[in-house]
C-alpha atoms as a PDB file:
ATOM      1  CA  UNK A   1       0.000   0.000   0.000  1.00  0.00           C
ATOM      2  CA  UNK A   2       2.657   2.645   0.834  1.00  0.00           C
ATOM      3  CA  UNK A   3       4.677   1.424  -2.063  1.00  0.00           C
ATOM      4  CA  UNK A   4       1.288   2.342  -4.593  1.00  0.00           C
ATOM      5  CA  UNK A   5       1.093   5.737  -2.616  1.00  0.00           C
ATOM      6  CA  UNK A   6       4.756   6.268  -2.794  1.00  0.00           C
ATOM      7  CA  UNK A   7       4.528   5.224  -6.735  1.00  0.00           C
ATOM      8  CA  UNK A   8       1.587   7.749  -7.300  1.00  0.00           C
ATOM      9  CA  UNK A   9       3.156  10.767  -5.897  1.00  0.00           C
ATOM     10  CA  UNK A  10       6.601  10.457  -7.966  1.00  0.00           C
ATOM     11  CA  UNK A  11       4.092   9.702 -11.228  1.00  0.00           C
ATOM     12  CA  UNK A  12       2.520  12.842  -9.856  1.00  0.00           C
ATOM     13  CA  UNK A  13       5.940  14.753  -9.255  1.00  0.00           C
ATOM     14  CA  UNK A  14       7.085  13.855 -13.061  1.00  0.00           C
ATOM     15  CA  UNK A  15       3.926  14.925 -14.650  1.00  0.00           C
ATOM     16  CA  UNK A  16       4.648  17.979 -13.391  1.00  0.00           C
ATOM     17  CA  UNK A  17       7.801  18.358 -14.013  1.00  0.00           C
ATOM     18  CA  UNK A  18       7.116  17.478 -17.700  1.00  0.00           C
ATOM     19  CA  UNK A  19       4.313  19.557 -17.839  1.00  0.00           C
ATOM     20  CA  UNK A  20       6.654  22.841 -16.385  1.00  0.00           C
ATOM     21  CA  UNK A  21       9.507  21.880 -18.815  1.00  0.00           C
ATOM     22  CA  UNK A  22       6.927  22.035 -21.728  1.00  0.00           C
ATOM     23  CA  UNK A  23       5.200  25.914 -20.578  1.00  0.00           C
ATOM     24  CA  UNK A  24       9.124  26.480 -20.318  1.00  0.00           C
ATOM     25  CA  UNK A  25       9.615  26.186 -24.307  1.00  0.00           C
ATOM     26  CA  UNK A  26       6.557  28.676 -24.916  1.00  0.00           C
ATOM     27  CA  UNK A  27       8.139  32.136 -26.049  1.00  0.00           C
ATOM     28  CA  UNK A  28       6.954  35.230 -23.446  1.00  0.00           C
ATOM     29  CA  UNK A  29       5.357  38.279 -25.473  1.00  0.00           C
ATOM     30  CA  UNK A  30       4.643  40.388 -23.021  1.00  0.00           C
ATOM     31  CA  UNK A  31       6.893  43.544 -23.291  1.00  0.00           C
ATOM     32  CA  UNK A  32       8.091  42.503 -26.241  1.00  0.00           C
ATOM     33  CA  UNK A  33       8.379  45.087 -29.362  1.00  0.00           C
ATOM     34  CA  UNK A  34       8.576  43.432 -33.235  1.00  0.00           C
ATOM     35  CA  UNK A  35       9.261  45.280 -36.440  1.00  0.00           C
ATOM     36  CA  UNK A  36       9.050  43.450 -40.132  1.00  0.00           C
ATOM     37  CA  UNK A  37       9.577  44.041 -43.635  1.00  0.00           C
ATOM     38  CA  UNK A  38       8.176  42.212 -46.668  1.00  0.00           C
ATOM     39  CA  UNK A  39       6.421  41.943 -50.081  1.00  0.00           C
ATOM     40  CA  UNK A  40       2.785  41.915 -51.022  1.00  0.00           C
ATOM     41  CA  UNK A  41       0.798  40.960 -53.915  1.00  0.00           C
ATOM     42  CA  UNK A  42      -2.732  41.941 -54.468  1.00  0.00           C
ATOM     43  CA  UNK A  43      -6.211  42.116 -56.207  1.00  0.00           C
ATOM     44  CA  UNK A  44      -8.692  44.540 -56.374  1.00  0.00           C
ATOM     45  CA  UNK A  45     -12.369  44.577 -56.981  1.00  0.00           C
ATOM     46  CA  UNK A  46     -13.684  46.462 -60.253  1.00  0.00           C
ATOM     47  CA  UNK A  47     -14.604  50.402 -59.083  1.00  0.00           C
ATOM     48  CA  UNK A  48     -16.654  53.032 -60.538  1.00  0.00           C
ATOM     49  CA  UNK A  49     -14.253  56.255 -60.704  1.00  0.00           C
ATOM     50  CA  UNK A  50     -16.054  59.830 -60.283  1.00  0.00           C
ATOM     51  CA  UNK A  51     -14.341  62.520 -62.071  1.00  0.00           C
ATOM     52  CA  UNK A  52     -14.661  66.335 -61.303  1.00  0.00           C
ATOM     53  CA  UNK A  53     -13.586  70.065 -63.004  1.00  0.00           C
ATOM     54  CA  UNK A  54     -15.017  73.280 -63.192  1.00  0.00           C
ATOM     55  CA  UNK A  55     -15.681  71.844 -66.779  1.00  0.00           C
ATOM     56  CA  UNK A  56     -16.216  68.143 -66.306  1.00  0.00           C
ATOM     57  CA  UNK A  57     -18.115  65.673 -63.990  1.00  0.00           C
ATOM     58  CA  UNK A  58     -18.525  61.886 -65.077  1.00  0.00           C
ATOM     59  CA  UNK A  59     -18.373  58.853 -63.600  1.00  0.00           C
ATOM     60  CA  UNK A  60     -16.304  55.663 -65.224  1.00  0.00           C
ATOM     61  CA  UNK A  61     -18.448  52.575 -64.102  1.00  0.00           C
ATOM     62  CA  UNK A  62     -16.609  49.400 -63.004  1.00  0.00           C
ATOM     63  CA  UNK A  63     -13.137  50.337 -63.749  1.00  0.00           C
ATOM     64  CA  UNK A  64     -10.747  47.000 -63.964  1.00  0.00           C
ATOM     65  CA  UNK A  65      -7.739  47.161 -62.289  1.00  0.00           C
ATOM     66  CA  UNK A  66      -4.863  45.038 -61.317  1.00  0.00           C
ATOM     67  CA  UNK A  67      -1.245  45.582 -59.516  1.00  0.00           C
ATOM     68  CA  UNK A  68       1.863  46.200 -60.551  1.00  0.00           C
ATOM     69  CA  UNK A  69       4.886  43.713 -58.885  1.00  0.00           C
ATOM     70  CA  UNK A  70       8.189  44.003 -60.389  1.00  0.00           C
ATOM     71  CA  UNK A  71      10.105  41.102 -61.819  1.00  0.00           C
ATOM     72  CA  UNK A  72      12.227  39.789 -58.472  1.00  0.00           C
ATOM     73  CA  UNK A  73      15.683  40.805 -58.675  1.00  0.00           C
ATOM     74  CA  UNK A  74      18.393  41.359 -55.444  1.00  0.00           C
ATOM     75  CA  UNK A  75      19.004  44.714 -56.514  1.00  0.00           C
ATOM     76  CA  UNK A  76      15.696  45.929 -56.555  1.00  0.00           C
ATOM     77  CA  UNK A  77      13.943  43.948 -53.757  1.00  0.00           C
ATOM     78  CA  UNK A  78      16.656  44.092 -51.242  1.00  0.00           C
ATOM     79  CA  UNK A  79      18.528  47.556 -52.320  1.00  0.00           C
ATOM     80  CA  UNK A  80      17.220  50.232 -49.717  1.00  0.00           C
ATOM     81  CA  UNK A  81      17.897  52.726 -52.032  1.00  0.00           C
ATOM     82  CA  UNK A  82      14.969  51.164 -54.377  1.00  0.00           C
ATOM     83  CA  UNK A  83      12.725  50.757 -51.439  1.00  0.00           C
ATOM     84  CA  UNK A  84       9.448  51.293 -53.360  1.00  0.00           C
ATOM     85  CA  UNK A  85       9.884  49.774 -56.470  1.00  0.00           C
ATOM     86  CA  UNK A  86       8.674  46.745 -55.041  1.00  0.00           C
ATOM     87  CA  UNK A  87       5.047  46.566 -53.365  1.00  0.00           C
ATOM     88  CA  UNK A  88       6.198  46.115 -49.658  1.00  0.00           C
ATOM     89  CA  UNK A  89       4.913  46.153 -46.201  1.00  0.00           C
ATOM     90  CA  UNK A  90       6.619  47.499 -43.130  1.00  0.00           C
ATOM     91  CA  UNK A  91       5.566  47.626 -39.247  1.00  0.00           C
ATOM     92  CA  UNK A  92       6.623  47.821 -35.668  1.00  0.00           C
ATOM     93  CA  UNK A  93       4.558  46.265 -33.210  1.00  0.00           C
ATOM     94  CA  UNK A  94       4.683  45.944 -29.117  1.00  0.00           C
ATOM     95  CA  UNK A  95       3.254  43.222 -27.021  1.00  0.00           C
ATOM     96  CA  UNK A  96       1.204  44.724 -24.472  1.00  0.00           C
ATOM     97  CA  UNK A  97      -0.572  41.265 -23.230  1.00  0.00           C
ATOM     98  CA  UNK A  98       0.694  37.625 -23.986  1.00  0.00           C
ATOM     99  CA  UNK A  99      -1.814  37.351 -27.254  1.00  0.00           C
ATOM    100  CA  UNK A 100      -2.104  40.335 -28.150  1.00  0.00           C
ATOM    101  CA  UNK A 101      -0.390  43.209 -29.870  1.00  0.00           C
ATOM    102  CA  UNK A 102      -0.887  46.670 -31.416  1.00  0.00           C
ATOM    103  CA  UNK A 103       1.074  47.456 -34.600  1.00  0.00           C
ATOM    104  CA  UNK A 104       1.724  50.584 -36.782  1.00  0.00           C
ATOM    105  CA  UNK A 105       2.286  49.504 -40.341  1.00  0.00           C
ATOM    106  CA  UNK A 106       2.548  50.704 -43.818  1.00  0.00           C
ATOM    107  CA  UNK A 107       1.445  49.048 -46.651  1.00  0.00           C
ATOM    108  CA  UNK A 108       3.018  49.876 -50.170  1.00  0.00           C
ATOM    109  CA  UNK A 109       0.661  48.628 -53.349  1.00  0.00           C
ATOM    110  CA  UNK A 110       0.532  49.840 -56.375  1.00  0.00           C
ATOM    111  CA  UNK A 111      -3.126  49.752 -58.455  1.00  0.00           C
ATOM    112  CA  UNK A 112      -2.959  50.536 -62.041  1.00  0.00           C
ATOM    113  CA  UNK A 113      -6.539  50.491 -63.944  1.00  0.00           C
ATOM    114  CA  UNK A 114      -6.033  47.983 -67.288  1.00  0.00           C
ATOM    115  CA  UNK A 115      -5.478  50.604 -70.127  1.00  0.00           C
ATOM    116  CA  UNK A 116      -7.687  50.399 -73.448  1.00  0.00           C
ATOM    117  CA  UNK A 117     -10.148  48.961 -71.324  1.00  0.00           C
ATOM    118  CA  UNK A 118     -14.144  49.786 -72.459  1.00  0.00           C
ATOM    119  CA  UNK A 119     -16.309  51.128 -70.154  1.00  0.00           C
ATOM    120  CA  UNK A 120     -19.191  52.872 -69.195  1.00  0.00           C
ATOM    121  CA  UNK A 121     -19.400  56.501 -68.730  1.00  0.00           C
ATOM    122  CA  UNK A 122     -22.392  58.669 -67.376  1.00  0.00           C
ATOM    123  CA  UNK A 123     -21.899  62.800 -66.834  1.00  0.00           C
ATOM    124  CA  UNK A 124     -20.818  65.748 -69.252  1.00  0.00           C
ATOM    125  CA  UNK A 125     -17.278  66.870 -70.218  1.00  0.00           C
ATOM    126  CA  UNK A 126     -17.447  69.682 -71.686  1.00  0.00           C
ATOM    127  CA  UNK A 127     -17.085  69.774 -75.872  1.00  0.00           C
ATOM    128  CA  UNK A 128     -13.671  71.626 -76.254  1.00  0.00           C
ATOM    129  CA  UNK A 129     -12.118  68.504 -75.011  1.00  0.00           C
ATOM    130  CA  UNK A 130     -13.346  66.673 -77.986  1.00  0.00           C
ATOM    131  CA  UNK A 131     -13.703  63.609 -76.488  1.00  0.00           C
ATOM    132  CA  UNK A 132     -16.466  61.398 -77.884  1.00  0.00           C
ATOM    133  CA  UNK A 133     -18.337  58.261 -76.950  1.00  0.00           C
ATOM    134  CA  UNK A 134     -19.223  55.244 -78.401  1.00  0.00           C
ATOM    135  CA  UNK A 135     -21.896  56.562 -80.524  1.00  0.00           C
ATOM    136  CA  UNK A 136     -20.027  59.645 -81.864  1.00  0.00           C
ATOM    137  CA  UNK A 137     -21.961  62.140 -79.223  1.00  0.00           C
ATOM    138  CA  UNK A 138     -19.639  64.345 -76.940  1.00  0.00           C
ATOM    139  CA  UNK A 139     -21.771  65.680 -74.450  1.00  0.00           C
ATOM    140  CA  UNK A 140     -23.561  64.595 -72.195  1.00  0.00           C
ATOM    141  CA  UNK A 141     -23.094  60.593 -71.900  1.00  0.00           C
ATOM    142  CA  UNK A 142     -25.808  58.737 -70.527  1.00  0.00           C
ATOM    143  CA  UNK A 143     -24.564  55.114 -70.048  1.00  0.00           C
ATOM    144  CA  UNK A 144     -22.500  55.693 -73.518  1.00  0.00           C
ATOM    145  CA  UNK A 145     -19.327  53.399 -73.836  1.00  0.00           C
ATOM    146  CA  UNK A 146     -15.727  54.941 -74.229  1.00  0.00           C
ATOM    147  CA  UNK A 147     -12.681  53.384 -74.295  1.00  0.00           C
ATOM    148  CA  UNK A 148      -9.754  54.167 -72.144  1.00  0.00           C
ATOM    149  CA  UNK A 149      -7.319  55.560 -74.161  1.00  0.00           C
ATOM    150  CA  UNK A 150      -4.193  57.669 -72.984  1.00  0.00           C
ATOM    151  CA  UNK A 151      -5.368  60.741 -74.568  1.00  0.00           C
ATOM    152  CA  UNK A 152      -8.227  60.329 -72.400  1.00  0.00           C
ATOM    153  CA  UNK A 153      -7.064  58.715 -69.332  1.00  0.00           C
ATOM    154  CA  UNK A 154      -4.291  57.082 -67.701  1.00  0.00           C
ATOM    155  CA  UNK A 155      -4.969  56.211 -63.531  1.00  0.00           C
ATOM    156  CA  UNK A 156      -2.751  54.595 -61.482  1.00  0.00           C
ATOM    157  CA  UNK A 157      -1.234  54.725 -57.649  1.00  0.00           C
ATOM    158  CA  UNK A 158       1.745  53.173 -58.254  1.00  0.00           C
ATOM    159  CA  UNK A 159       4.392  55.103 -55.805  1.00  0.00           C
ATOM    160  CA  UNK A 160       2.115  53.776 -54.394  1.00  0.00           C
ATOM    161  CA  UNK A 161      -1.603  52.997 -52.965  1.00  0.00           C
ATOM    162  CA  UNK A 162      -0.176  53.565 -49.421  1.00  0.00           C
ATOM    163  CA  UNK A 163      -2.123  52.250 -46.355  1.00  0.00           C
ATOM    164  CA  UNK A 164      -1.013  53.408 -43.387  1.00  0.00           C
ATOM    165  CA  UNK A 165      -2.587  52.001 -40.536  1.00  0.00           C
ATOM    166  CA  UNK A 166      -2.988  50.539 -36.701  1.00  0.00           C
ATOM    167  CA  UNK A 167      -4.397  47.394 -35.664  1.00  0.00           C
ATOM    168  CA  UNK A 168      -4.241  45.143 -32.948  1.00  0.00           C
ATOM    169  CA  UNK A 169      -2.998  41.609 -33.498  1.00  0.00           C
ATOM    170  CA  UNK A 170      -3.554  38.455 -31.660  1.00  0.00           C
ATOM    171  CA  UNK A 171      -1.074  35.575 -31.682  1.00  0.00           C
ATOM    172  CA  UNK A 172      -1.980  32.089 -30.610  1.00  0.00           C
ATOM    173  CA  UNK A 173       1.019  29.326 -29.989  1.00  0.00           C
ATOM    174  CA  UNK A 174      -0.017  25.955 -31.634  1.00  0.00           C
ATOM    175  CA  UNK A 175       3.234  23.978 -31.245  1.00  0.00           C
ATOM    176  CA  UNK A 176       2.189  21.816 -29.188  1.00  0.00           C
ATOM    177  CA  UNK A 177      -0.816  20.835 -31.240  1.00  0.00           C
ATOM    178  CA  UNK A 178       1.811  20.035 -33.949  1.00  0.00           C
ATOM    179  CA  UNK A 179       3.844  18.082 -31.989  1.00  0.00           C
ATOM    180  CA  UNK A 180       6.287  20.700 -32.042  1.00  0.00           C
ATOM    181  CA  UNK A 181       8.062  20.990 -28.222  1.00  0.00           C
ATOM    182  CA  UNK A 182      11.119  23.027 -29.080  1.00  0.00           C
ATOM    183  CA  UNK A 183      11.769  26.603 -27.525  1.00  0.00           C
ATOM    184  CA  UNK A 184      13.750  27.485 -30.847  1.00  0.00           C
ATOM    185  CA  UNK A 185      11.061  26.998 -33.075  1.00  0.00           C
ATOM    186  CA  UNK A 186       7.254  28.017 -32.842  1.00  0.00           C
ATOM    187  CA  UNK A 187       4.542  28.149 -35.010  1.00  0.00           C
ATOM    188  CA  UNK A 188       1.692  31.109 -33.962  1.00  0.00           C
ATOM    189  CA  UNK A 189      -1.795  31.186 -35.702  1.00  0.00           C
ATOM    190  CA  UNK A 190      -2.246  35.445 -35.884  1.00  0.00           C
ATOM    191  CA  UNK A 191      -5.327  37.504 -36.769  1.00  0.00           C
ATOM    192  CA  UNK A 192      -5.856  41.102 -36.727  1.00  0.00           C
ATOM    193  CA  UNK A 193      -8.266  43.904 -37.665  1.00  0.00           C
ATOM    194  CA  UNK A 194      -7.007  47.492 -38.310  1.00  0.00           C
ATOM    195  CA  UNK A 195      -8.289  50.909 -39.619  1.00  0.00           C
ATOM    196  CA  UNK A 196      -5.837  53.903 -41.146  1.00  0.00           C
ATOM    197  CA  UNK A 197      -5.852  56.462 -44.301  1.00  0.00           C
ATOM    198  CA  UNK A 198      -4.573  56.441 -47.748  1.00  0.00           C
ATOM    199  CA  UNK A 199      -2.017  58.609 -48.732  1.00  0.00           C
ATOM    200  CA  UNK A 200      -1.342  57.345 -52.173  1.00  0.00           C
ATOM    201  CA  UNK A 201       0.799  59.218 -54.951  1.00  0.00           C
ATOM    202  CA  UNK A 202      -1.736  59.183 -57.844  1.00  0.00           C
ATOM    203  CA  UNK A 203      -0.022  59.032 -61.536  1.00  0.00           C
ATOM    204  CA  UNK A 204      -3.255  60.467 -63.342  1.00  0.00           C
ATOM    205  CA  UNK A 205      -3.478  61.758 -66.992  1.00  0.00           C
ATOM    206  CA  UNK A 206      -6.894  62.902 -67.525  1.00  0.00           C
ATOM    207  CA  UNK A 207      -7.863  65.015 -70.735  1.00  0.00           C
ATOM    208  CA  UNK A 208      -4.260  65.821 -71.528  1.00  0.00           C
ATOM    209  CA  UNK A 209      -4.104  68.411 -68.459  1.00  0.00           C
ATOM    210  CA  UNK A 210      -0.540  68.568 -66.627  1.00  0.00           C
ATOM    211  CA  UNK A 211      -0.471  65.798 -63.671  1.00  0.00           C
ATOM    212  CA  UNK A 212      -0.454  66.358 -59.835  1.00  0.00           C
ATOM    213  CA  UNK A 213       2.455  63.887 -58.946  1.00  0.00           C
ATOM    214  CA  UNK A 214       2.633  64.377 -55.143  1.00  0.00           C
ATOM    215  CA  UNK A 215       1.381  62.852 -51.944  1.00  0.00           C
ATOM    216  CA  UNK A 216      -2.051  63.071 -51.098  1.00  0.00           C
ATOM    217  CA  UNK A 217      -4.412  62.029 -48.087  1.00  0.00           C
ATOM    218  CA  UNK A 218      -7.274  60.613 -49.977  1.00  0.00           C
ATOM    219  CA  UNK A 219      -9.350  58.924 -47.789  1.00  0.00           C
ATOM    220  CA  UNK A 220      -9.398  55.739 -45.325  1.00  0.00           C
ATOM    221  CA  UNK A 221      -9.462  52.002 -44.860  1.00  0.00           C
ATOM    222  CA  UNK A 222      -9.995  49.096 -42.984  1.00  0.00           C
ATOM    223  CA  UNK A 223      -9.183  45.486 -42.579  1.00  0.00           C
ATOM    224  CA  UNK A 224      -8.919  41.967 -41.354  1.00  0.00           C
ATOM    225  CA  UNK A 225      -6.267  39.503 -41.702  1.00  0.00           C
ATOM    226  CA  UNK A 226      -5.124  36.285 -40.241  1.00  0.00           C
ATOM    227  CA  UNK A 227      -1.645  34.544 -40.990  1.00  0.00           C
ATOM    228  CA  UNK A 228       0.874  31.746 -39.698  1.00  0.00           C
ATOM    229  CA  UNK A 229       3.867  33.339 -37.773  1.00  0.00           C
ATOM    230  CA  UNK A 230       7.161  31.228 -38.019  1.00  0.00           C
ATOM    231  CA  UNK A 231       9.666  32.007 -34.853  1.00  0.00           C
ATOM    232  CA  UNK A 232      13.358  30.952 -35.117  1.00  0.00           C
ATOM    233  CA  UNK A 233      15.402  30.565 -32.156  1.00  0.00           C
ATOM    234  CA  UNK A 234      13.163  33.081 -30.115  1.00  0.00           C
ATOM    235  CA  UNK A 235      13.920  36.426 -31.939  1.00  0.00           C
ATOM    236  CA  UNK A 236      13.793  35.869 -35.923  1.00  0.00           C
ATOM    237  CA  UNK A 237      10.060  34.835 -37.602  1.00  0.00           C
ATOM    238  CA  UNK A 238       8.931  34.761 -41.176  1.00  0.00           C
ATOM    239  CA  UNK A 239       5.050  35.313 -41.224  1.00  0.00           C
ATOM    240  CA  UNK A 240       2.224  35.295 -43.829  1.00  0.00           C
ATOM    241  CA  UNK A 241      -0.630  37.069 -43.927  1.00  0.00           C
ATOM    242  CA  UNK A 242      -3.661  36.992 -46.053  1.00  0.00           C
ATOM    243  CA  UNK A 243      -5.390  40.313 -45.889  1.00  0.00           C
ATOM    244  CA  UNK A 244      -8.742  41.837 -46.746  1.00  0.00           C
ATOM    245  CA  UNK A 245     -10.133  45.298 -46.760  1.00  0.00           C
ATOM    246  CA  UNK A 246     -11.834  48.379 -47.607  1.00  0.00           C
ATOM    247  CA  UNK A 247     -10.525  51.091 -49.321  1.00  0.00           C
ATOM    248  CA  UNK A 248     -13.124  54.627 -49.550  1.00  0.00           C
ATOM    249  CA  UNK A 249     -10.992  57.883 -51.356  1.00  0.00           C
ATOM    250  CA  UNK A 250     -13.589  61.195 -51.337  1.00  0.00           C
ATOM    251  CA  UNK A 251     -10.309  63.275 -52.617  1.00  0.00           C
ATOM    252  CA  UNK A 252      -7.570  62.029 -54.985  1.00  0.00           C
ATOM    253  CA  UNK A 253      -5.807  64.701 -56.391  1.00  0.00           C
ATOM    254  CA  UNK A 254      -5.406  64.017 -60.364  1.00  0.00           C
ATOM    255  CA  UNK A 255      -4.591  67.072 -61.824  1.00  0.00           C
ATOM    256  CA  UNK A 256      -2.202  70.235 -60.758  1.00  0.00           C
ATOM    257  CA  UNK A 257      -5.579  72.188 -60.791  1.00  0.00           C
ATOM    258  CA  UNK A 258      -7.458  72.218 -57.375  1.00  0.00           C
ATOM    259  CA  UNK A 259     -10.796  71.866 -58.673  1.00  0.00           C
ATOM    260  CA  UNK A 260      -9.751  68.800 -60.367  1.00  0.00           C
ATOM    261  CA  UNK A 261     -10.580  65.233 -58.379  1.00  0.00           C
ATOM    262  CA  UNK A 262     -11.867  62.132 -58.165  1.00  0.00           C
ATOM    263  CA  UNK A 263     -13.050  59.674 -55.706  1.00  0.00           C
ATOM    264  CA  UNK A 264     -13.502  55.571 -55.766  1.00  0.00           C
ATOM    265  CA  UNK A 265     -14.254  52.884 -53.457  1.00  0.00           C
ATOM    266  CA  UNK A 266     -13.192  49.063 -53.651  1.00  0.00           C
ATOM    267  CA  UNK A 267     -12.222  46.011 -51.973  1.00  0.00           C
ATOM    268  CA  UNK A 268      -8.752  44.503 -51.783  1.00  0.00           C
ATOM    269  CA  UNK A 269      -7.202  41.603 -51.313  1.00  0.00           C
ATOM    270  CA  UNK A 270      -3.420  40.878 -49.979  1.00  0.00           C
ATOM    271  CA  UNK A 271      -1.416  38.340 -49.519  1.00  0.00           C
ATOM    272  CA  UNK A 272       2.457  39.023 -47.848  1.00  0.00           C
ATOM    273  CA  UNK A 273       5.829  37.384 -46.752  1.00  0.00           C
ATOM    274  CA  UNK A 274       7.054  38.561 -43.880  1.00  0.00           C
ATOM    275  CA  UNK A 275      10.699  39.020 -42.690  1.00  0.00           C
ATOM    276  CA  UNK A 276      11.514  40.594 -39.032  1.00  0.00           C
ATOM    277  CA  UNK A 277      12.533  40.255 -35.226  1.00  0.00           C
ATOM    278  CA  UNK A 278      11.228  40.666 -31.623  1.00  0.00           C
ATOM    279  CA  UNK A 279      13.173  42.018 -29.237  1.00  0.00           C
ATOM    280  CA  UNK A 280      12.782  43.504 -25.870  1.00  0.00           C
ATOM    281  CA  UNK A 281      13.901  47.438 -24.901  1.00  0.00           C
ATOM    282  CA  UNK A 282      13.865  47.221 -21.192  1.00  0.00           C
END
């Protein structure tokens, strides 16, 4: 009998031992800052574009447009001096609970609507522009067809479409669930929602005026993600994300005239690989 109770309480004692070793090779967040750098590729839904002048207001009805990702190359992904060439994505985070984190980030995309597309256009330009629809008429259209020629339009944010935004992050460890009992590698399930602006730097040739080739706050976003974060030997991760969102811009600047804008709404779609580190301050 005292040999079965003596048994029992060193089973006991070695469960719990095991069980402490195993919470030892969980990574502590708490406290912890992270900062990461990467590459993003993404899709957009198709938009209807409002453009206004002292002399012009139209609207381009679902406007196709796609993104713009350079050919891979060392020089021109990894050079900082050709930082946005590449769509990229950039943050710094800081753990201010075990799951969860806030992070300021800034995401670099580039939209560029699909030239010689044909589209529908409803509004008036006015005729000393000389541009005509479908049907030969040149003022007003009413759900006429045009196509989108450069002497008529060229849109694009390609330097870039530029989210910048805060959102708070939770991180889940599921080592363990993958058999995975090593502190120098851990696997972390993430998801995250976030709001921010737009402050894109709109390439825009509309009706052969002179282009306004500057930054710009547009407008504002939002967004939820969720993404598999890779930790090497406690302080080094690769992560990837697959991110959705809103995008509403009131005021893009297209022209160097004032009165000249337009505005758009769509929905995006992201998907990134991540590069960074976590490290602690104090």
């Amino acid at each position: 009998m005292k040999i079965s109770k003596l048994f029992l309480l060193l089973m006991m004692i070695l469960a719990t031992t095991l069980q402490a070793q195993e919470m030892d090779t969980k990574l502590k967040n708490k406290g912890k800052f992270y900062a990461y750098w990467g590459w993003n590729r993404a899709k957009y839904s198709a938009s209807d574009i409002t453009f206004k002048g002292n002399d012009y207001n139209f609207t381009l009805k679902d406007v196709v447009a796609k993104d713009k990702q350079i050919p891979f190359s060392v020089n021109k992904y990894l050079n900082p001096g050709n930082i946005s060439l590449p769509q990229t994505n950039a943050a710094i985070g800081y753990f201010f609970h075990e799951n969860y984190s806030v992070v300021l980030g800034l995401d670099h995309m580039k939209y560029v609507t699909v030239q010689d597309q044909w589209l529908t256009i409803d509004g008036e330009i006015d005729p000393s522009y000389g541009v005509t629809g479908a049907d030969g008429a040149v003022t007003p259209f009413v759900n006429d067809g045009i196509k989108q020629t450069k002497d008529f339009l060229q849109f694009e944010h390609t330097d870039g479409l530029n989210y910048i935004h805060v959102s708070i992050n939770r991180f889940d460890d599921i080592s363990e669930h993958l058999g995975i009992h090593t502190e120098n590698f851990r696997i972390n399930l993430t998801e995250g929602v976030g709001a921010g602006f737009l402050m894109p730097k709109t390439n825009a040739t509309l009706l052969g005026k002179e282009r306004h080739d500057d930054f710009h706050i547009s407008g504002y976003g939002i967004h939820t993600q969720f993404g598999l974060n890779f930790v090497f030997f406690k302080h080094f991760f690769v992560q990837t994300d697959l991110r959705g969102g809103y995008i509403n811009m009131p005021n893009i600047r297209t022209t160097n005239d004032k009165a000249d804008s337009a505005s758009q709404d769509f929905t995006f779609l992201q998907g990134t690989l991540l590069i960074g580190g976590r490290f602690k301050i104090f």
